[in-house]
C-alpha atoms as a PDB file:
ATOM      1  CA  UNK A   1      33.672  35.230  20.283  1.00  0.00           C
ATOM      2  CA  UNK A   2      29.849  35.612  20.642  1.00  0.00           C
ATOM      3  CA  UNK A   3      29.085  36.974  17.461  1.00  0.00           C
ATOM      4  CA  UNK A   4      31.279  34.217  15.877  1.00  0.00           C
ATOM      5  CA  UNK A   5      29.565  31.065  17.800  1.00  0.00           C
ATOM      6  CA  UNK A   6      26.130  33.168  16.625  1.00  0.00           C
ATOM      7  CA  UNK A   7      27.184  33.214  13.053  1.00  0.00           C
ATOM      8  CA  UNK A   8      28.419  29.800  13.178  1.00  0.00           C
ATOM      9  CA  UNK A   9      24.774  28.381  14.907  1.00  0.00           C
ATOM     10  CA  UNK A  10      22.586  30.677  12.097  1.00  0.00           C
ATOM     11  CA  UNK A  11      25.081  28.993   9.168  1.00  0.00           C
ATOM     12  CA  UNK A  12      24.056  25.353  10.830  1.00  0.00           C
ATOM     13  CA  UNK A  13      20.320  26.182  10.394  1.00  0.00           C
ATOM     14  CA  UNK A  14      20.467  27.631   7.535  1.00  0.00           C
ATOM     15  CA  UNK A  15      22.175  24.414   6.231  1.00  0.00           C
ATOM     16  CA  UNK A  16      19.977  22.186   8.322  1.00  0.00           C
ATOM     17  CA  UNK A  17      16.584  23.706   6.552  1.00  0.00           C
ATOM     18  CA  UNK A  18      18.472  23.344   3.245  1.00  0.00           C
ATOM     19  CA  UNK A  19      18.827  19.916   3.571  1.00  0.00           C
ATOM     20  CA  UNK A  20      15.367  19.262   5.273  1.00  0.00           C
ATOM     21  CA  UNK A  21      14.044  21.229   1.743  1.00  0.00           C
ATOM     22  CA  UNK A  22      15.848  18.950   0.056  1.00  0.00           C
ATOM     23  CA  UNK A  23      15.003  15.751   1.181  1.00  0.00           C
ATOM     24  CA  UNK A  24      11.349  16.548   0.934  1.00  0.00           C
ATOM     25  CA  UNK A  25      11.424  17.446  -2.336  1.00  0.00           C
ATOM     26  CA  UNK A  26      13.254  14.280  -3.225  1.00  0.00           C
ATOM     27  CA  UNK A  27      10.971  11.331  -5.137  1.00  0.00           C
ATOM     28  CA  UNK A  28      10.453   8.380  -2.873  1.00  0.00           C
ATOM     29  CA  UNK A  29       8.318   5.235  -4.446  1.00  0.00           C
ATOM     30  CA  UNK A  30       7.192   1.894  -2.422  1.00  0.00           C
ATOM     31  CA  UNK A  31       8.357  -0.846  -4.298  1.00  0.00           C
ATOM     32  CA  UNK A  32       5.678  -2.612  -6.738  1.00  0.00           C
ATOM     33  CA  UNK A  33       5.594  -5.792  -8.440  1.00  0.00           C
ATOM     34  CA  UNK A  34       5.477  -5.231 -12.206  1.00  0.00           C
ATOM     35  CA  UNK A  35       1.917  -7.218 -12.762  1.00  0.00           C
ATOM     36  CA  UNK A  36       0.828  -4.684  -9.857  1.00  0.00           C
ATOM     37  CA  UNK A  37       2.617  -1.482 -11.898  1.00  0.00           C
ATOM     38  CA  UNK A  38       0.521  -2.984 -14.896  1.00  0.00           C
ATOM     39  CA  UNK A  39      -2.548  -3.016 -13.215  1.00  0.00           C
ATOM     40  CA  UNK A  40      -2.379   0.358 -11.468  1.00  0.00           C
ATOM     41  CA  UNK A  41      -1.494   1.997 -15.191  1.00  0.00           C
ATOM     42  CA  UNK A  42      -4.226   3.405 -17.503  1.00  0.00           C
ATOM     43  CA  UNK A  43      -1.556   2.486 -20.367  1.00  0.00           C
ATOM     44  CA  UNK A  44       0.944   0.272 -20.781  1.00  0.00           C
ATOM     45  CA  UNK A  45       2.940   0.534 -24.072  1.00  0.00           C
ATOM     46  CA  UNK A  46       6.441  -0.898 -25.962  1.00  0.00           C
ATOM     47  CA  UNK A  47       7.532   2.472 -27.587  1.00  0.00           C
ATOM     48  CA  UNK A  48      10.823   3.956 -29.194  1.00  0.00           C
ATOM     49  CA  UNK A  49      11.687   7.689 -27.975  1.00  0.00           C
ATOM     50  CA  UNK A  50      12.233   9.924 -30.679  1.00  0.00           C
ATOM     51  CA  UNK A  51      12.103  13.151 -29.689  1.00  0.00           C
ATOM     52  CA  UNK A  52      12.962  15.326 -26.687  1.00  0.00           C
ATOM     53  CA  UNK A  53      12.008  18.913 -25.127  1.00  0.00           C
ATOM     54  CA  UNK A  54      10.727  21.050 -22.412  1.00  0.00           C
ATOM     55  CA  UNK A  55       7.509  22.878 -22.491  1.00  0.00           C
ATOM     56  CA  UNK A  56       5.795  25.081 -20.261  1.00  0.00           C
ATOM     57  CA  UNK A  57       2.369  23.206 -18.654  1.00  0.00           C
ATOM     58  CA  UNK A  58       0.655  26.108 -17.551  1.00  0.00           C
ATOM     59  CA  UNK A  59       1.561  27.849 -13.886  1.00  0.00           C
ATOM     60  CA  UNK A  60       1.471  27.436 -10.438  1.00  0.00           C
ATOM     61  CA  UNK A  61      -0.580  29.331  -7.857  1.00  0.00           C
ATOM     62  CA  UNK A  62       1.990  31.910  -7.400  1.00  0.00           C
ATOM     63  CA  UNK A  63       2.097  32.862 -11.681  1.00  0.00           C
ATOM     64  CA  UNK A  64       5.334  30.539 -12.057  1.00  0.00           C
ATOM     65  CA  UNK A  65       5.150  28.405 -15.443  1.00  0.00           C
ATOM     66  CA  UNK A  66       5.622  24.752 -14.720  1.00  0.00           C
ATOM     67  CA  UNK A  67       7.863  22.964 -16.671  1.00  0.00           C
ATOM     68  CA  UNK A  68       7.116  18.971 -17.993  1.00  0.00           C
ATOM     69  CA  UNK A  69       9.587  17.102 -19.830  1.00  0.00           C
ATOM     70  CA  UNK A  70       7.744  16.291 -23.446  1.00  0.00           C
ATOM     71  CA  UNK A  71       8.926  12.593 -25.130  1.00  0.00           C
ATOM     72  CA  UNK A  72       7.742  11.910 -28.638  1.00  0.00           C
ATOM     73  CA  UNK A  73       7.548   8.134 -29.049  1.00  0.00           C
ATOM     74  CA  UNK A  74       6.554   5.670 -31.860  1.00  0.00           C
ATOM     75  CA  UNK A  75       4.375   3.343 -30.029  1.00  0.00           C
ATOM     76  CA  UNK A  76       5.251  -0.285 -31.335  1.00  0.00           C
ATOM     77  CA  UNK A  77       2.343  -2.029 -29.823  1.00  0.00           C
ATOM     78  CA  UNK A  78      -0.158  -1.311 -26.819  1.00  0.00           C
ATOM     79  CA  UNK A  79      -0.836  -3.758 -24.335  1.00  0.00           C
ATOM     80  CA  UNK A  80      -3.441  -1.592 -22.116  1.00  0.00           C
ATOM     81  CA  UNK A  81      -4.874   1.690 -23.043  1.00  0.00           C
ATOM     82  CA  UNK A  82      -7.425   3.922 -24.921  1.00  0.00           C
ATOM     83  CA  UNK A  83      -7.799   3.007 -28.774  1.00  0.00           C
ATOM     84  CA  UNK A  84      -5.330   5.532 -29.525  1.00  0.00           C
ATOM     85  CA  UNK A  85      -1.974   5.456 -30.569  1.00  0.00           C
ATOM     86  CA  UNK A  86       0.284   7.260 -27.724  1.00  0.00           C
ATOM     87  CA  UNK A  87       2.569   9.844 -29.881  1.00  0.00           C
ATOM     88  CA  UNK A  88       3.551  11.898 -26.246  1.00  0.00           C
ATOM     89  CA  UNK A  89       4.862  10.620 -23.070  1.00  0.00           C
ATOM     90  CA  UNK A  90       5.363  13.620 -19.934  1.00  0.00           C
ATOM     91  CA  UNK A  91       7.103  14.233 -17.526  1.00  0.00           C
ATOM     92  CA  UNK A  92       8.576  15.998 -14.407  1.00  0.00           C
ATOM     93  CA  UNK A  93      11.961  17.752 -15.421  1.00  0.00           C
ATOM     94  CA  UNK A  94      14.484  16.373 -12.956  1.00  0.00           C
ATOM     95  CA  UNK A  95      14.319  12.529 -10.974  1.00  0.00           C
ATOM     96  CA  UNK A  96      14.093  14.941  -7.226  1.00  0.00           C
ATOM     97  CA  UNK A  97      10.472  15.465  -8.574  1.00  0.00           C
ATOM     98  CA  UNK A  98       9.545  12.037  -9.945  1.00  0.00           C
ATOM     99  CA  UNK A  99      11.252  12.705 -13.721  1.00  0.00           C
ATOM    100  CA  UNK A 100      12.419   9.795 -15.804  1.00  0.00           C
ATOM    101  CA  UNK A 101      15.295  10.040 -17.854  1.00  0.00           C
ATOM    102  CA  UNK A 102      14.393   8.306 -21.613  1.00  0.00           C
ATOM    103  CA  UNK A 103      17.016   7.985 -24.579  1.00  0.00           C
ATOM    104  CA  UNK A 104      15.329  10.095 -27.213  1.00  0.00           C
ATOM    105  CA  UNK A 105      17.735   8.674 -30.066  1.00  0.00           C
ATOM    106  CA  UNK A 106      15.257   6.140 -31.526  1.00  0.00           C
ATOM    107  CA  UNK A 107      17.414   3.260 -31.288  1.00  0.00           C
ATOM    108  CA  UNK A 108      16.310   1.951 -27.609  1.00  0.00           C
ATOM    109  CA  UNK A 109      12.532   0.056 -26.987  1.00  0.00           C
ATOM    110  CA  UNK A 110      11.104   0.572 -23.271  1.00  0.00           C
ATOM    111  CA  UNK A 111       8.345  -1.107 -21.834  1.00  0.00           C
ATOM    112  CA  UNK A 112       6.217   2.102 -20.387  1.00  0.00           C
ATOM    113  CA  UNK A 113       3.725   2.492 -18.167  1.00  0.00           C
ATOM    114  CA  UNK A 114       1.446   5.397 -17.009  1.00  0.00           C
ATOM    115  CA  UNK A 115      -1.399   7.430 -16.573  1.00  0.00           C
ATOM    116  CA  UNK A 116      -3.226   8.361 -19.420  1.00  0.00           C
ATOM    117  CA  UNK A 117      -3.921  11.962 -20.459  1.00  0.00           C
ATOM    118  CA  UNK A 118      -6.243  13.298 -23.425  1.00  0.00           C
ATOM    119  CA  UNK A 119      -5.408  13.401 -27.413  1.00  0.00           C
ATOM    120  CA  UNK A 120      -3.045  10.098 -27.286  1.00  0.00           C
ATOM    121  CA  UNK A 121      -0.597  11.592 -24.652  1.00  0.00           C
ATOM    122  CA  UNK A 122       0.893  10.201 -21.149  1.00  0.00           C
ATOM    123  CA  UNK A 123       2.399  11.106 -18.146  1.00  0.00           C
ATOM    124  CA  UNK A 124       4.944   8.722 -16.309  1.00  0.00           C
ATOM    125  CA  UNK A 125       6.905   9.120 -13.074  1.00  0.00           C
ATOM    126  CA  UNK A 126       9.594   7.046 -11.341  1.00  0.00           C
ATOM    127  CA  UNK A 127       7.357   5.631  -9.717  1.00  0.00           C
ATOM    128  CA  UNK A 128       5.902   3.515 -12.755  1.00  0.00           C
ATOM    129  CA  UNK A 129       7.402   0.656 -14.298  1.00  0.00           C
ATOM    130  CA  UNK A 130       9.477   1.649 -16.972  1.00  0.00           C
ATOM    131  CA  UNK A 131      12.023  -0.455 -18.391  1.00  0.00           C
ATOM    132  CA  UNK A 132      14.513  -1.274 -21.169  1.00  0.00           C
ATOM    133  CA  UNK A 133      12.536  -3.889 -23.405  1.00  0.00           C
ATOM    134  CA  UNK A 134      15.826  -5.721 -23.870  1.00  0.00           C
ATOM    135  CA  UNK A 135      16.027  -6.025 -19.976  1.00  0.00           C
ATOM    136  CA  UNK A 136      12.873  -7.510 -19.604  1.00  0.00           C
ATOM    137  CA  UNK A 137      13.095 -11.230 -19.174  1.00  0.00           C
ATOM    138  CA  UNK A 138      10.833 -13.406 -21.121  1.00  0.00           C
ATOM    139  CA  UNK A 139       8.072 -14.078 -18.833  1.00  0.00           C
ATOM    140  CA  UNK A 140       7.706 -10.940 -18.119  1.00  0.00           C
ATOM    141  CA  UNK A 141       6.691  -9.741 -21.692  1.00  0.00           C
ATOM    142  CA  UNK A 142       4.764 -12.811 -22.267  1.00  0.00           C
ATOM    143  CA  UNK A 143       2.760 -11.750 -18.967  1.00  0.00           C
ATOM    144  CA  UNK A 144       1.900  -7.858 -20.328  1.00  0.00           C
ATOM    145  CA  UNK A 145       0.096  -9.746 -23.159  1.00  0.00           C
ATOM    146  CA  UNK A 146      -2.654 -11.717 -20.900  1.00  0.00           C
ATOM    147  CA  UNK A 147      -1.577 -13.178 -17.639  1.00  0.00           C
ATOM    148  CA  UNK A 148      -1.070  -9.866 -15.209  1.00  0.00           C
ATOM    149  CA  UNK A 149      -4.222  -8.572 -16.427  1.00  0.00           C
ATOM    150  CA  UNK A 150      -5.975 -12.059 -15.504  1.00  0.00           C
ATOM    151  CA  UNK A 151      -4.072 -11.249 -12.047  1.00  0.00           C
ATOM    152  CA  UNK A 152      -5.712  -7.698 -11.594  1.00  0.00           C
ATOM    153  CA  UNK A 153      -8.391  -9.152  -9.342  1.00  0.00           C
ATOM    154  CA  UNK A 154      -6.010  -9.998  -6.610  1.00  0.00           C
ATOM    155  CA  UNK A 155      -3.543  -8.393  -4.330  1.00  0.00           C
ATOM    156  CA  UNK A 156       0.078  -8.226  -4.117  1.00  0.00           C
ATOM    157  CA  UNK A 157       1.596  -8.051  -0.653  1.00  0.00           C
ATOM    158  CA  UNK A 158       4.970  -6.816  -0.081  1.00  0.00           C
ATOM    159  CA  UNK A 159       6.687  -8.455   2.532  1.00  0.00           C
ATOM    160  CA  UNK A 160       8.861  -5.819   4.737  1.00  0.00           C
ATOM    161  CA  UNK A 161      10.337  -8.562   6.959  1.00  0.00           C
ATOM    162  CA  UNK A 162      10.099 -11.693   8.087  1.00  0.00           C
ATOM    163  CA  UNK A 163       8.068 -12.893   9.586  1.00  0.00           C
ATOM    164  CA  UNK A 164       4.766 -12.146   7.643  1.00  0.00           C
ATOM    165  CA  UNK A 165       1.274 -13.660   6.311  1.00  0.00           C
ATOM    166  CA  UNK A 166      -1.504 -12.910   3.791  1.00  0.00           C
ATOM    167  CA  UNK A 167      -4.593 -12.204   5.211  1.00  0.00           C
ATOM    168  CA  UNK A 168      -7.135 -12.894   2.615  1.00  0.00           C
ATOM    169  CA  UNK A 169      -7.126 -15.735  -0.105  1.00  0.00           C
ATOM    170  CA  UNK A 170      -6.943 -12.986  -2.841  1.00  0.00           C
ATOM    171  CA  UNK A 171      -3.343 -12.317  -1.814  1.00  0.00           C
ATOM    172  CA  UNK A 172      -0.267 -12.969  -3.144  1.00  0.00           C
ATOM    173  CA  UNK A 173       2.797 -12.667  -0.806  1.00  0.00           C
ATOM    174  CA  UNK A 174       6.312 -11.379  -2.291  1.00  0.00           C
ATOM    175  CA  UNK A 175       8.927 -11.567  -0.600  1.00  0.00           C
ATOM    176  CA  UNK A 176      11.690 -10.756  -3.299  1.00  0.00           C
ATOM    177  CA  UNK A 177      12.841  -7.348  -1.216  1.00  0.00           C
ATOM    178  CA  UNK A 178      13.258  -9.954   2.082  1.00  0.00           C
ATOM    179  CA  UNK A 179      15.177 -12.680   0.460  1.00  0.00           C
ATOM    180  CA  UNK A 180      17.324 -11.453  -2.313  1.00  0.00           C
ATOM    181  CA  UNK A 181      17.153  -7.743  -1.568  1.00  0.00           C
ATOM    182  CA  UNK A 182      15.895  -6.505  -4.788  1.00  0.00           C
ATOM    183  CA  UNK A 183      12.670  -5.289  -6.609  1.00  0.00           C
ATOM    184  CA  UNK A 184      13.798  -7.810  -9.532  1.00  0.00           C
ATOM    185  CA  UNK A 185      13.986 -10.925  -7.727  1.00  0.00           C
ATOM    186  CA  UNK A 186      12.530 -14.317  -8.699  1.00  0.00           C
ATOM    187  CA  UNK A 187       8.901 -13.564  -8.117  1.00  0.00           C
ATOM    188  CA  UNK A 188       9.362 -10.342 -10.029  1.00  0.00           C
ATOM    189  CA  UNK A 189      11.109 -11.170 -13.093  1.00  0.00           C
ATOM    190  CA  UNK A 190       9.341 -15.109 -12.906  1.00  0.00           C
ATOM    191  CA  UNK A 191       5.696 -15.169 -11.670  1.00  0.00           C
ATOM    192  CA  UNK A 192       2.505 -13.492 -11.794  1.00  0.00           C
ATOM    193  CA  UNK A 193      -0.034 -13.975  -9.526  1.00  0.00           C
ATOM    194  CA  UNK A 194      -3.360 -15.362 -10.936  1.00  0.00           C
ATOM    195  CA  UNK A 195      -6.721 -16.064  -9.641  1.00  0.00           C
ATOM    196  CA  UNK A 196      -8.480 -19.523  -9.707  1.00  0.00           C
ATOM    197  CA  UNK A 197     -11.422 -20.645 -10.325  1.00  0.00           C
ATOM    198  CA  UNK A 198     -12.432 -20.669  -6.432  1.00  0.00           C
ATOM    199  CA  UNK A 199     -11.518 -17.309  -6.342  1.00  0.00           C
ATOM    200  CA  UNK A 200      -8.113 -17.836  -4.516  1.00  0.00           C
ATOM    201  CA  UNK A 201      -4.969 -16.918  -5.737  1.00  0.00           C
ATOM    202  CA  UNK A 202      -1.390 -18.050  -6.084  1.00  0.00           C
ATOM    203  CA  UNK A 203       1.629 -17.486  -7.710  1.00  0.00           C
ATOM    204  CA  UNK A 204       2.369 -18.987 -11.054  1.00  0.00           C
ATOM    205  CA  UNK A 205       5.504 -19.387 -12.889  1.00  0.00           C
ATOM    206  CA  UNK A 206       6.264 -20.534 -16.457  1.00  0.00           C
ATOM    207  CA  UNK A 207       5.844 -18.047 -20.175  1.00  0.00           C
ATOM    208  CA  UNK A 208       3.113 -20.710 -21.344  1.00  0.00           C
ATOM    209  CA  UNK A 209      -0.440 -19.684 -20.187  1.00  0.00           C
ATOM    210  CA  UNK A 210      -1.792 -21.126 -16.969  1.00  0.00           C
ATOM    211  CA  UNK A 211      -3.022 -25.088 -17.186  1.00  0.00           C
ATOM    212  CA  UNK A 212      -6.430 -25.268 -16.485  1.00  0.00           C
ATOM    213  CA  UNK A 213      -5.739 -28.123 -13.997  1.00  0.00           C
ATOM    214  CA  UNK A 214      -3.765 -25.100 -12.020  1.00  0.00           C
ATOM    215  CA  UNK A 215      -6.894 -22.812 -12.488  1.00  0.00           C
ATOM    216  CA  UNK A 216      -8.832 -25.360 -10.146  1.00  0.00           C
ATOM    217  CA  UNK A 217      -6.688 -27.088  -8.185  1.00  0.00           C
ATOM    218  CA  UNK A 218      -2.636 -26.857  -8.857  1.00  0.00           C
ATOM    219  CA  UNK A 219      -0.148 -24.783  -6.571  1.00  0.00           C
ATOM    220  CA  UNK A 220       2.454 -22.988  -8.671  1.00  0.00           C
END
């Protein structure tokens, strides 16, 4: 009876640091409002995925080769980046490490965002803002063209719970996870947040550009 209540107890740790292993390894992201995702990204591209394959990215301390996910894309048109067509998008080889899954059939567009690496390449995680271009509403692609990057000067605050403040004039409080329970809420998929010409900002909501009355004086 001993040796079976032993085995049992070393079969329930074994298990136990299996599934602490596990969970570490496993990609967690804080939520991000897309004009924030666009200002945190060296690039920020509309491309078609043509191509698909592993490669081997050099090795690890211990001698093992690392393994990246390669993506050939035709890059339709750049909204942020070097002056460089982006031909190769990395990365990770499974979503427990950060990996994104693209269709490499060259029949779907994605809005894709990243950090830039040498010779026109990329690499992207799960935690960027990568999209379907067809799921993207329409002030949200109007807004990659000029109005999140006139946002980049202020902050986005992510509100947890209710209730909660911005502390600074710069800031821009969303609230989309606390009211509808979602990362695409209103705010997300409607507004950016813009600074005015006293150096405060505030939501704004509309695909036309910002008045110039709102600049100085309007609320959105």
């Amino acid at each position: 009876m001993t040796c079976t209540i032993s085995s049992f107890f070393a079969t329930l740790v074994v298990l136990l640091l299996w599934r602490v292993e596990e969970i570490a390894e496993a990609c967690s992201c804080s939520p991000v409002h897309p004009q924030q995702a666009f200002c945190n990204a060296d690039v920020v591209i509309r491309a078609k995925v043509v191509g698909r394959k592993e490669v081997d990215s050099g090795n690890d301390i211990y001698g093992n080769p690392i393994k990246r996910i390669q993506y050939d894309i035709k890059q339709i048109k750049m909204f942020k980046g070097p002056d460089v067509d982006i031909e190769t998008v990395f990365t990770a080889p499974s979503s427990a490490v950060c990996g994104v899954t693209l269709e490499p059939n060259g029949k779907k567009e994605y809005l894709i965002a990243g950090k830039a690496e040498a010779g026109g390449k990329m690499h992207v995680t799960l935690c960027d803002f990568i999209e379907p271009w067809d799921s993207m509403t329409p002030t949200q692609k109007k807004s990659l063209s000029q109005r999140y990057q006139m946002g980049c000067g202020c902050k986005i605050t992510r509100c947890p719970a209710f209730p909660c403040t911005i502390t600074a004039p710069e800031e821009c409080l969303w609230t989309d996870l606390v009211i509808e329970k979602s990362v695409s809420g209103r705010q997300a998929s409607h507004y950016a947040c813009i600074k005015r010409s006293d150096g405060s900002c505030a939501w704004y909501r509309g695909i036309a550009p910002p008045k110039k009355e709102f600049l100085d004086i309007e609320d959105p």
